[in-house]
Protein backbone atom coordinates (compact mmCIF):
# COMPACT_ATOMS: atom_id res chain seq x y z
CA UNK A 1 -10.97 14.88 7.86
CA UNK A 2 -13.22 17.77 7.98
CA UNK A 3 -14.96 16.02 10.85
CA UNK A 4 -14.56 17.54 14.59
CA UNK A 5 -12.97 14.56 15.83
CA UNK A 6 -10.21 14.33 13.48
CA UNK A 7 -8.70 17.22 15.06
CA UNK A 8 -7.33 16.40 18.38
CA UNK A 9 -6.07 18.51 21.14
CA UNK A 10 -2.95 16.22 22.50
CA UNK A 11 -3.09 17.77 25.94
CA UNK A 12 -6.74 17.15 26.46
CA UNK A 13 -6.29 13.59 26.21
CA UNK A 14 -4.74 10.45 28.34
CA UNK A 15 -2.35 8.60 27.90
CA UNK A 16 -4.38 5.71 27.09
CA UNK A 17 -6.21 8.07 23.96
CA UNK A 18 -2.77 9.49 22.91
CA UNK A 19 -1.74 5.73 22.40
CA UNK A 20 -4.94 4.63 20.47
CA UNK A 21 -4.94 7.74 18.30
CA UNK A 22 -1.55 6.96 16.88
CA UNK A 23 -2.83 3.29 16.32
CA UNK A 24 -2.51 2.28 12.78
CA UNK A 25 -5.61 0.76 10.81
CA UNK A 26 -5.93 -2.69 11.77
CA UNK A 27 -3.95 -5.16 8.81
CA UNK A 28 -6.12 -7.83 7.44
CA UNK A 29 -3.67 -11.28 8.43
CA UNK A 30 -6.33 -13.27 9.79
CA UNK A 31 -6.81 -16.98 9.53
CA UNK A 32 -8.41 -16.87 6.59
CA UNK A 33 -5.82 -15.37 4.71
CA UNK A 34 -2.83 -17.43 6.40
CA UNK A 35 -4.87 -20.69 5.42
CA UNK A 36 -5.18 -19.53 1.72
CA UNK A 37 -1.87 -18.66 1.22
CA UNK A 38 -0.56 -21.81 2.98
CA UNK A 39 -2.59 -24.10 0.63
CA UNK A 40 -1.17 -21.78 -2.72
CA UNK A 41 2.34 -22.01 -1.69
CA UNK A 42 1.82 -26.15 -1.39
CA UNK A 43 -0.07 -26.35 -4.80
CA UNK A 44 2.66 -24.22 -6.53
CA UNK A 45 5.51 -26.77 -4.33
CA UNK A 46 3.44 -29.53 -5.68
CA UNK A 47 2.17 -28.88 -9.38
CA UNK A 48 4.61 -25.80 -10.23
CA UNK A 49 3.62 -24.33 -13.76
CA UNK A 50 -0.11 -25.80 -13.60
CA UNK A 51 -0.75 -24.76 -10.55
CA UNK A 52 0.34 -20.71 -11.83
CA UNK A 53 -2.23 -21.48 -14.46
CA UNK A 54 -5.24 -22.51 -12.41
CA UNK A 55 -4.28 -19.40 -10.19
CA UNK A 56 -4.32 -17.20 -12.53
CA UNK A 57 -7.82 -18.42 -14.63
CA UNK A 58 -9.15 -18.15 -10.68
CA UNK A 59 -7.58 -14.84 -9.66
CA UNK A 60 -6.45 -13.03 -12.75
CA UNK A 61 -9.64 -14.09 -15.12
CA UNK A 62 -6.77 -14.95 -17.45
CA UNK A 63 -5.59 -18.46 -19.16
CA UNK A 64 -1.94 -17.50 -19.65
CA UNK A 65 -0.45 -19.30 -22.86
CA UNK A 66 2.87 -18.24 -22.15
CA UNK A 67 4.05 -17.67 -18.46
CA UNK A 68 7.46 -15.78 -19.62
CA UNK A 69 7.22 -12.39 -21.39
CA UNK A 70 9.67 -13.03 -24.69
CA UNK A 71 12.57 -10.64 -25.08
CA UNK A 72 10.89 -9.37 -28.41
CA UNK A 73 7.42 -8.11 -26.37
CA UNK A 74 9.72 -6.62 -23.69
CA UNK A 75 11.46 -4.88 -26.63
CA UNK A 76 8.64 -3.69 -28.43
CA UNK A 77 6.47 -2.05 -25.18
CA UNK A 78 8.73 0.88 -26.31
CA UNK A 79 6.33 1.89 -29.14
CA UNK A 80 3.21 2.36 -26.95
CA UNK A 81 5.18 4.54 -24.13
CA UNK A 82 5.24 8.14 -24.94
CA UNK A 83 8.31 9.97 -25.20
CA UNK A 84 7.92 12.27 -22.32
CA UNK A 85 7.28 9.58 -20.15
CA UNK A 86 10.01 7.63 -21.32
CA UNK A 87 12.49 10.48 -20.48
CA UNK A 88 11.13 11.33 -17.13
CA UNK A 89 12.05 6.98 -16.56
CA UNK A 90 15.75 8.14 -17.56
CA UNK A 91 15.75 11.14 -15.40
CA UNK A 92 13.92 8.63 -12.71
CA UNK A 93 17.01 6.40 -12.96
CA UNK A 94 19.96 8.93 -13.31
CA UNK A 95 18.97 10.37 -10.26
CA UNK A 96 18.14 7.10 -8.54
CA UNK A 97 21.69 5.21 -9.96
CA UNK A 98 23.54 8.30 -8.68
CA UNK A 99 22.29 8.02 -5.35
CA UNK A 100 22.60 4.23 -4.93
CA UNK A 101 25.99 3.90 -6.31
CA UNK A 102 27.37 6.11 -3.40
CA UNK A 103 26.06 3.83 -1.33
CA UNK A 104 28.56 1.18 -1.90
CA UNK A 105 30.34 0.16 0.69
CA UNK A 106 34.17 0.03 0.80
CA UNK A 107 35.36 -3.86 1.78
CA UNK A 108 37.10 -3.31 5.86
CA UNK A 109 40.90 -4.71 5.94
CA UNK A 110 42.29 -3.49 9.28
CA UNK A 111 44.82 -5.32 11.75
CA UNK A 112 43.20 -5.60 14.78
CA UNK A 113 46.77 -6.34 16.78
CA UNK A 114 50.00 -7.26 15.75
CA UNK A 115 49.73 -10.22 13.35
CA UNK A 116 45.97 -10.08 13.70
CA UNK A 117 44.66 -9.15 9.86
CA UNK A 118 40.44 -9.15 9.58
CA UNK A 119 38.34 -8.39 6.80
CA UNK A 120 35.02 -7.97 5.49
CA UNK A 121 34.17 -8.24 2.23
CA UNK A 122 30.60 -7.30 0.43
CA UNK A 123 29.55 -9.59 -2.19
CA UNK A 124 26.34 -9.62 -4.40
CA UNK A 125 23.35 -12.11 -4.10
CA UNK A 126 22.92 -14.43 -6.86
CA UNK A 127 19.61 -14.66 -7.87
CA UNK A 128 16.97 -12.05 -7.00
CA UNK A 129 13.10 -11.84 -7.03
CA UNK A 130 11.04 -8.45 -8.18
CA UNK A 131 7.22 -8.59 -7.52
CA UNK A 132 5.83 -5.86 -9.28
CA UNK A 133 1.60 -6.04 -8.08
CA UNK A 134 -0.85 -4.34 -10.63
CA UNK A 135 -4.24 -3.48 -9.28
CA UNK A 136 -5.58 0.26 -9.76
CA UNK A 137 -1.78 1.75 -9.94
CA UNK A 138 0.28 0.73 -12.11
CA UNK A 139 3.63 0.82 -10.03
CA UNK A 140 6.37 0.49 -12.35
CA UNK A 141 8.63 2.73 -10.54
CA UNK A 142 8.74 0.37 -8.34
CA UNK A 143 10.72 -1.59 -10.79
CA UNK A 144 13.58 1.20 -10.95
CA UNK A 145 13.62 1.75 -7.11
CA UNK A 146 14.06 -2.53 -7.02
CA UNK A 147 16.34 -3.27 -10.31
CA UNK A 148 18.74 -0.01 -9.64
CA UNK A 149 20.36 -1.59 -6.71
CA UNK A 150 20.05 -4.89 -7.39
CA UNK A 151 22.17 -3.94 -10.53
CA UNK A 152 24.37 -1.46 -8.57
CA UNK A 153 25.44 -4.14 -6.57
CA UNK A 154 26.09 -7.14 -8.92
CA UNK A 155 23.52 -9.60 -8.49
CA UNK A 156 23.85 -11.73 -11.88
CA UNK A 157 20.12 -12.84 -11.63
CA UNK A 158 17.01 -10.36 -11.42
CA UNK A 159 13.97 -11.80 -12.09
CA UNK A 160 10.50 -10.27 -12.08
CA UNK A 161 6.61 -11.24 -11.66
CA UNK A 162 3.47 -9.44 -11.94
CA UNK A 163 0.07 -10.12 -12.49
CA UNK A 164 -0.86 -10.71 -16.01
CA UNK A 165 -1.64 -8.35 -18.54
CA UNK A 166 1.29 -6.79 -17.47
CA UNK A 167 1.24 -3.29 -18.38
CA UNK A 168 3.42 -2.16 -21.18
CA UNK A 169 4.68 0.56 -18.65
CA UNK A 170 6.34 -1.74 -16.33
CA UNK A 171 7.77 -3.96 -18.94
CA UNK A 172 9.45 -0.84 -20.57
CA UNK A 173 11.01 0.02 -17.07
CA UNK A 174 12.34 -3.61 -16.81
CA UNK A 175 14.12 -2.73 -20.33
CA UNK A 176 15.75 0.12 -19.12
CA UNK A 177 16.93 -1.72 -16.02
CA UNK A 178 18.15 -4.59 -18.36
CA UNK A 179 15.98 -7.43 -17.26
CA UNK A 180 14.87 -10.00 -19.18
CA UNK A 181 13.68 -12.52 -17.27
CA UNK A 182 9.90 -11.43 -16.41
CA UNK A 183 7.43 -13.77 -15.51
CA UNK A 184 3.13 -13.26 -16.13
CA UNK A 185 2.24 -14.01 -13.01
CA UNK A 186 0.95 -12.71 -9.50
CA UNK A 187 -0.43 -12.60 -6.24
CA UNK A 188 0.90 -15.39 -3.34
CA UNK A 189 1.52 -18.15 -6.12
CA UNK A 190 4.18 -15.94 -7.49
CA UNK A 191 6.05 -15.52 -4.12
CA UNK A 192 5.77 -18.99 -3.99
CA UNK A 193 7.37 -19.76 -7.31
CA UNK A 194 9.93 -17.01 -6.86
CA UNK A 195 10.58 -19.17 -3.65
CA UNK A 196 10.59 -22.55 -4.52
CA UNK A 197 10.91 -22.23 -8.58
CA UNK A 198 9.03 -24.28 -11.30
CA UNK A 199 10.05 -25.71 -14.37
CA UNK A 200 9.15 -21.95 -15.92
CA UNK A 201 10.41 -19.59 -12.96
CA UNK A 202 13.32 -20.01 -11.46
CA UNK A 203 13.91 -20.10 -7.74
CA UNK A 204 15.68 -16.97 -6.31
CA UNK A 205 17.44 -16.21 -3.13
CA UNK A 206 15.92 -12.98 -1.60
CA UNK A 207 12.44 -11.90 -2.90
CA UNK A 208 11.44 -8.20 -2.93
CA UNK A 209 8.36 -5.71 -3.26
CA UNK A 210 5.09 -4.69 -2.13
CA UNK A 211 1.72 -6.50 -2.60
CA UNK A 212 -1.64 -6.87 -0.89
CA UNK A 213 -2.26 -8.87 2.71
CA UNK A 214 -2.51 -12.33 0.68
CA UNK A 215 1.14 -11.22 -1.25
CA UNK A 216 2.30 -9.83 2.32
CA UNK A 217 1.60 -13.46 3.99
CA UNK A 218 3.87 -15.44 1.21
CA UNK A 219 6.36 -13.13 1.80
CA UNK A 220 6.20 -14.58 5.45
CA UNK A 221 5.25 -17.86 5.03
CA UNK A 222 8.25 -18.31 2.52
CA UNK A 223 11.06 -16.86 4.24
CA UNK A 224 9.95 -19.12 7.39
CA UNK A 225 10.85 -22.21 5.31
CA UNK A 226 14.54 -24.03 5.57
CA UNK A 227 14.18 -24.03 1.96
CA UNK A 228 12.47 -21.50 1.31
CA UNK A 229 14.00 -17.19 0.18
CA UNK A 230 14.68 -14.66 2.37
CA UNK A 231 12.61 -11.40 1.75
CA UNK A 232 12.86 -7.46 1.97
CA UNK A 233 10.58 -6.74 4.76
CA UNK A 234 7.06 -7.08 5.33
CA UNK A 235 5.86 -3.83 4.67
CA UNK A 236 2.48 -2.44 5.51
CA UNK A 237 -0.09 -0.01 3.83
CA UNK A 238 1.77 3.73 3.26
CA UNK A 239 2.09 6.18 5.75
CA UNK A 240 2.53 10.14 6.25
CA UNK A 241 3.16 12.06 9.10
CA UNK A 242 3.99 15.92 8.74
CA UNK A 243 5.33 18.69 11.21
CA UNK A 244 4.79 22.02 10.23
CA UNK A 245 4.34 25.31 11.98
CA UNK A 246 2.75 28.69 11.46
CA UNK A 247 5.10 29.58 8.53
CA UNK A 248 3.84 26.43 7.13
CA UNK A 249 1.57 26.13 3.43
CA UNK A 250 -1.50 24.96 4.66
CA UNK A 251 -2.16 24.14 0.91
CA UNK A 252 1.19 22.49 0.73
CA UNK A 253 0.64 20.41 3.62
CA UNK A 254 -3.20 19.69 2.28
CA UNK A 255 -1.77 18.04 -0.80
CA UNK A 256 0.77 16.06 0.52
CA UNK A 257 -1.65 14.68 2.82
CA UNK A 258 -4.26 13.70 -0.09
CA UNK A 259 -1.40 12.09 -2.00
CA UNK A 260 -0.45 9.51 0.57
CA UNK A 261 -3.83 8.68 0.79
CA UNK A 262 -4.70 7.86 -2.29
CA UNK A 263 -2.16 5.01 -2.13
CA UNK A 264 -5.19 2.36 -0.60
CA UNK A 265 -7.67 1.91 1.98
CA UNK A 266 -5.66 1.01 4.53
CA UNK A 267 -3.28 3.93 4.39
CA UNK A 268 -2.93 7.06 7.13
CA UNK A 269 -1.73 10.25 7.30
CA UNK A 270 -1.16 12.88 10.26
CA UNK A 271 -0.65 16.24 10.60
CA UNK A 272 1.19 17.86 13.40
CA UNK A 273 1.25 21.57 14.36
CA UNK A 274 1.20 23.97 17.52
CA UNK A 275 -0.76 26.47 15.58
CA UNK A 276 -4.43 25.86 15.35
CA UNK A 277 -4.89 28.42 12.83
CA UNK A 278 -2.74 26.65 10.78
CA UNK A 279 -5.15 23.30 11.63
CA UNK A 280 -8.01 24.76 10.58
CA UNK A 281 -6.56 26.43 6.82
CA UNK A 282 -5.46 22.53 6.00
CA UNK A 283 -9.08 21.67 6.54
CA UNK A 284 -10.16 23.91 4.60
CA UNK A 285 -7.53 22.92 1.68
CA UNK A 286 -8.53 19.64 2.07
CA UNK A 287 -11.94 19.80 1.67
CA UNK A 288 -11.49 22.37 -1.88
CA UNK A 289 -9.10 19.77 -3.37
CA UNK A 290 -10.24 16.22 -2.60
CA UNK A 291 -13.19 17.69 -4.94
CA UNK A 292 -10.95 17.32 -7.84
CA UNK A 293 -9.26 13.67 -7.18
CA UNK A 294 -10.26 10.61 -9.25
CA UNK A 295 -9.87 8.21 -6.28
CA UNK A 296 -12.25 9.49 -3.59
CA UNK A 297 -13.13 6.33 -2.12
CA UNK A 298 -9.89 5.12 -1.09
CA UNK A 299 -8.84 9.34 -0.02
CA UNK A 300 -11.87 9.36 1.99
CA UNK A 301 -11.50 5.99 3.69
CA UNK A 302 -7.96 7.11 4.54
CA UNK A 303 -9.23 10.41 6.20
CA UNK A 304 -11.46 8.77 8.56
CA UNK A 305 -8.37 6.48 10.23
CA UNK A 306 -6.22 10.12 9.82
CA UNK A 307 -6.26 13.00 12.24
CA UNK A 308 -4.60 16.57 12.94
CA UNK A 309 -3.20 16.73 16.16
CA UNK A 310 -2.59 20.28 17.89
CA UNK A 311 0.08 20.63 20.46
CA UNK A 312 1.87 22.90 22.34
CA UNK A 313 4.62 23.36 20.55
CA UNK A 314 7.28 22.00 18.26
CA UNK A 315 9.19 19.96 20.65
CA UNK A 316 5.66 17.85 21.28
CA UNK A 317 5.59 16.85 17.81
CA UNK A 318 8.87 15.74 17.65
CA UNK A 319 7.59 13.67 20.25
CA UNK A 320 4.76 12.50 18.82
CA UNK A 321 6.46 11.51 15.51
CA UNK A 322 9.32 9.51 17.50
CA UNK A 323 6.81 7.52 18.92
CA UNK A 324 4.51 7.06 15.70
CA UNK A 325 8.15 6.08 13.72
CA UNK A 326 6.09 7.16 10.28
CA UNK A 327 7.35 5.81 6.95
CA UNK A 328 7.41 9.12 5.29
CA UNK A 329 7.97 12.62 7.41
CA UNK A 330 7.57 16.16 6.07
CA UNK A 331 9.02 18.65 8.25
CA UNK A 332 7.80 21.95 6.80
CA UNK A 333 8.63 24.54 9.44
CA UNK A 334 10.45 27.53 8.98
CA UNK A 335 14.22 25.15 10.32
CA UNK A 336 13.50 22.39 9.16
CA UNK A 337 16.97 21.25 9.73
CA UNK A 338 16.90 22.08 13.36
CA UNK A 339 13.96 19.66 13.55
CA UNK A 340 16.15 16.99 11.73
CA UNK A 341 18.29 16.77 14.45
CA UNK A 342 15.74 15.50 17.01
CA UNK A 343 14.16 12.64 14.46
CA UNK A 344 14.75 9.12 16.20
CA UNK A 345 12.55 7.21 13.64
CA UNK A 346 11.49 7.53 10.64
CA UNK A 347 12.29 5.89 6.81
CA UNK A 348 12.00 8.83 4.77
CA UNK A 349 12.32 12.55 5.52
CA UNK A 350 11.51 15.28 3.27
CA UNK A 351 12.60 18.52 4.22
CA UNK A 352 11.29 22.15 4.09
CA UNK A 353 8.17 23.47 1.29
CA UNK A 354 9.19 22.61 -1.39
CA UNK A 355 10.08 18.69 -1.07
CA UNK A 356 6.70 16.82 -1.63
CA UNK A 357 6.95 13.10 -0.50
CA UNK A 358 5.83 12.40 -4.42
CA UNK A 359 9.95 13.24 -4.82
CA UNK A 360 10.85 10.21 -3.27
CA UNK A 361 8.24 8.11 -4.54
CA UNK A 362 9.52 8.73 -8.13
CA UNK A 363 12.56 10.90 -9.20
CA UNK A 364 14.38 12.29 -6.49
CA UNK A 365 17.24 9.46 -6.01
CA UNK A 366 16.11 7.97 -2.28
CA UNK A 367 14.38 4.39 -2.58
CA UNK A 368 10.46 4.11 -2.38
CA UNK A 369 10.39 0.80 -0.95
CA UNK A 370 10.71 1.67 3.09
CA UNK A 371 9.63 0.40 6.81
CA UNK A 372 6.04 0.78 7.79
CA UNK A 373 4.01 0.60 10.43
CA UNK A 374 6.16 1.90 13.37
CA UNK A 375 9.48 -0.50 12.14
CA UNK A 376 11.58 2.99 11.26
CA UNK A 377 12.48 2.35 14.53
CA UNK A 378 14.86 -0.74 13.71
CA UNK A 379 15.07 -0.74 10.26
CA UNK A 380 15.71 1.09 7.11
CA UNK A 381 14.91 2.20 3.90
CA UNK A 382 15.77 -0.15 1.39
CA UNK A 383 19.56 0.22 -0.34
CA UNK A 384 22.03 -1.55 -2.19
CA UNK A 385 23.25 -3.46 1.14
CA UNK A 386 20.42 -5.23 1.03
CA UNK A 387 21.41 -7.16 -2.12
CA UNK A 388 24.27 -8.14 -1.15
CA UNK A 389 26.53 -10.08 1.56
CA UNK A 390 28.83 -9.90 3.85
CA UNK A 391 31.55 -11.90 4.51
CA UNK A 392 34.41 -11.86 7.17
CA UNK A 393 38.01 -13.01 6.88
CA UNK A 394 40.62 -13.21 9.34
CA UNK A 395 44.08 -13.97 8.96
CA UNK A 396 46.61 -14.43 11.39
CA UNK A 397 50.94 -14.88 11.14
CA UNK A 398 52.07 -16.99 13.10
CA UNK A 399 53.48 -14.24 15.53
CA UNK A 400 49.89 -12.93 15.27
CA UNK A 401 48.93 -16.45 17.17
CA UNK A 402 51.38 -16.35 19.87
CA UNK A 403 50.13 -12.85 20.51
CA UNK A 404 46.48 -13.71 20.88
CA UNK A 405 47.00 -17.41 22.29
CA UNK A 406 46.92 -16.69 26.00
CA UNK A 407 43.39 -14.40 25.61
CA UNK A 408 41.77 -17.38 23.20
CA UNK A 409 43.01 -19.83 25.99
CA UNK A 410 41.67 -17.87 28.82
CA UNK A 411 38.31 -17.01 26.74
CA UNK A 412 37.66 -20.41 26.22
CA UNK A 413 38.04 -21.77 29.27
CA UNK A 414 36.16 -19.90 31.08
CA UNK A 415 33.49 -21.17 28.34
CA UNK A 416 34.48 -24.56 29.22
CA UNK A 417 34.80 -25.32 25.41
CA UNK A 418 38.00 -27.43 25.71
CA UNK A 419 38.32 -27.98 21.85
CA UNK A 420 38.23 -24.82 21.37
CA UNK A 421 41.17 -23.89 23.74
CA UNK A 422 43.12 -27.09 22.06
CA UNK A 423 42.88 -25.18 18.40
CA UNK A 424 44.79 -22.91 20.03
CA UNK A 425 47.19 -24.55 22.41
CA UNK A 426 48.81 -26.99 19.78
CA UNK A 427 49.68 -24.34 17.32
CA UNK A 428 51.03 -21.82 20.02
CA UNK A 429 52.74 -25.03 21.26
CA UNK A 430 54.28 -25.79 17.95
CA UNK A 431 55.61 -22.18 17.14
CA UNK A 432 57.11 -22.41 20.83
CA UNK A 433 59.73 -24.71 19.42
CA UNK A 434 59.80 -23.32 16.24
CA UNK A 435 60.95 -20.29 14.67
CA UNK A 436 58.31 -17.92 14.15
CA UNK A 437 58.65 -17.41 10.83
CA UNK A 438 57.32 -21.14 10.01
């Protein structure tokens, strides 16, 4: 970052530039990876259980005795998790239960005309699928974020994977959250046995959570199956974009920047601002605390695909950020309210100087698990909707029919979908002779 050209002058450059600057780093899903995961998914189809274990001696380094954690081990990882970390978990999920329970949505029951009664009705998924990835971070608050919701709204069957060992933290999470049913093992074999099931892990209906490219790939190669389980979304390496003006912390705004990119490689973050001076005091910040991070080498890979863009004013970087559609946005300006009102996309907004995106990552309430790379500007963050259903009912009297008839007749016609007009016709013809109240 502290390099000249990662701070850009928006004005000074094309349209084709201001396009390529806000390109995000370039996602490994070439055909090397597609063909991998395509021959992992047919070995786990094929050989189930064995084929787990000769993934795992290959990937993990580990011959797993036992693919399913026993109730008594996920019991017992309460003695090596310290107590103040095991009430900042119940703070974690107070504050994350509160938030999704009022997102529950009330079942519609409306009469649309006279007679004419339609519904819709939420109801829970059945079975769901948790992949919890291990690698240098230990994500277990991932499993809250996941297993809240997923309780919140009813699903009778949560089931989890992770690589194996599985750290003690995110089986103690799973405890709090209830579940029981946690499997040892990882990567694109366990999409695939979350998808297909094995005579150890059972199949589920949606799968959910992050993962690396090869993890990313099952998740699409799965849900593109007739058989096969839907998925969350097909999320991409984290993002940050912030807006801030002169009243803006340059220190602040430093630090939120270094902790998105310490998330991986592949990450990016961008800063926003009309005031240079304030450009140049974040460089400076960044350069006097990235001395006293553990993971440089992912930070400073991140840098180099980041940049701070000045502009000419505010209304620019709303701009900017509507087009970029970042999965996290700080807005630290002196209204950052005001701003609010002109965001078109984004997953995740934090507002003002003292909301850190490490809030929502952990404790705050909102969900972790969001959009990336530019899809804010379709879809959401995730929520308890998306572990559930909905279903539609309509009901009509048989006054209600004679009321509608004529439209469905006319409707279908002009369809020329002469069945469909017949449903109709021989009921409405019926009541004609009839009483109504038959």
């Amino acid at each position: 970052m502290t390099d000249v050209k990662n701070l850009i002058f928006w004005n000074k450059l094309n349209s084709h530039d201001q396009k390529k600057i806000l390109c995000r780093p370039v996602l490994q899903t070439g055909g090397k990876i597609k063909k991998v995961v395509k021959k992992i998914i047919k070995d786990v189809q094929c050989f189930g259980d064995q084929a787990i274990q000769n993934y795992s001696i290959l990937f993990d380094k580990i011959r797993i005795k036992d693919l399913q954690v026993s109730k008594g081990e996920i019991s017992e990882s309460s003695y090596d998790i310290s107590k103040k970390l095991k009430n900042a978990i119940l703070i974690a999920k107070k504050n994350i239960t509160s938030f999704h329970e009022a997102q529950m949505s009330s079942n519609v029951d409306i009469e649309t005309q006279s007679g004419v009664r339609c519904q819709q009705i939420y109801l829970p998924l059945n079975s769901i699928g948790i992949y919890i990835p291990s690698g240098t971070a230990t994500l277990f608050s991932t499993v809250l974020m996941l297993a809240i919701p997923a309780q919140i709204a009813g699903c009778k069957q949560i089931v989890l994977c992770s690589p194996p060992p599985i750290s003690k933290k995110i089986l103690y999470a799973s405890n709090v959250c209830g579940i029981d049913k946690i499997f040892r093992v990882g990567g694109a074999q366990a999409i695939a046995a979350l998808a297909f099931g094995t005579e150890t892990v059972p199949k589920v209906d949606k799968i959910f959570g992050p993962g690396n490219a090869y993890v990313t790939e099952a998740k699409r190669q799965v849900s593109s199956v007739f058989n096969g389980s839907s998925i969350d979304m097909l999320a991409g390496p984290s993002e940050l974009l912030i807006i801030a003006d002169k009243y803006a912390n340059a220190d602040f705004i430093a630090s939120d920047l270094l902790s998105q990119a310490e998330h991986g490689t592949s990450s990016q973050v961008i800063l926003l601002t009309p005031c240079i001076k304030l450009a140049h005091k974040v460089i400076i910040a960044l350069n006097q605390q990235i001395k006293t991070l553990s993971r440089l080498l992912e930070i400073e890979a991140v840098l180099k695909n980041s940049v701070i863009i000045v502009t000419k004013d505010l209304s620019e970087c709303i701009n900017i950020s509507n087009m970029y559609a970042p999965e996290h946005l700080i807005i630290q300006t002196q209204e950052p309210r005001t701003i609010l009102n002109h965001i078109l996309n984004a997953s995740s907004v934090f507002l003002g100087a003292w909301s850190p995106e490490s809030a929502g990552d952990y404790a705050s309430g909102t969900n972790h698990v969001l959009p990336t790379y530019g899809k804010s500007n379709v879809d959401s963050a995730l929520g308890v909707a998306d572990f559930q259903k909905r279903i539609l009912v309509q009901e009509l009297t048989s006054e209600g029919l004679l009321n509608i008839a004529n439209t469905l007749e006319i409707l279908s016609s002009e369809e020329k979908l002469q069945a469909h007009k017949h449903a109709v016709k021989i009921r409405a013809d019926f009541l004609k002779g009839k009483k109504y109240d038959r």
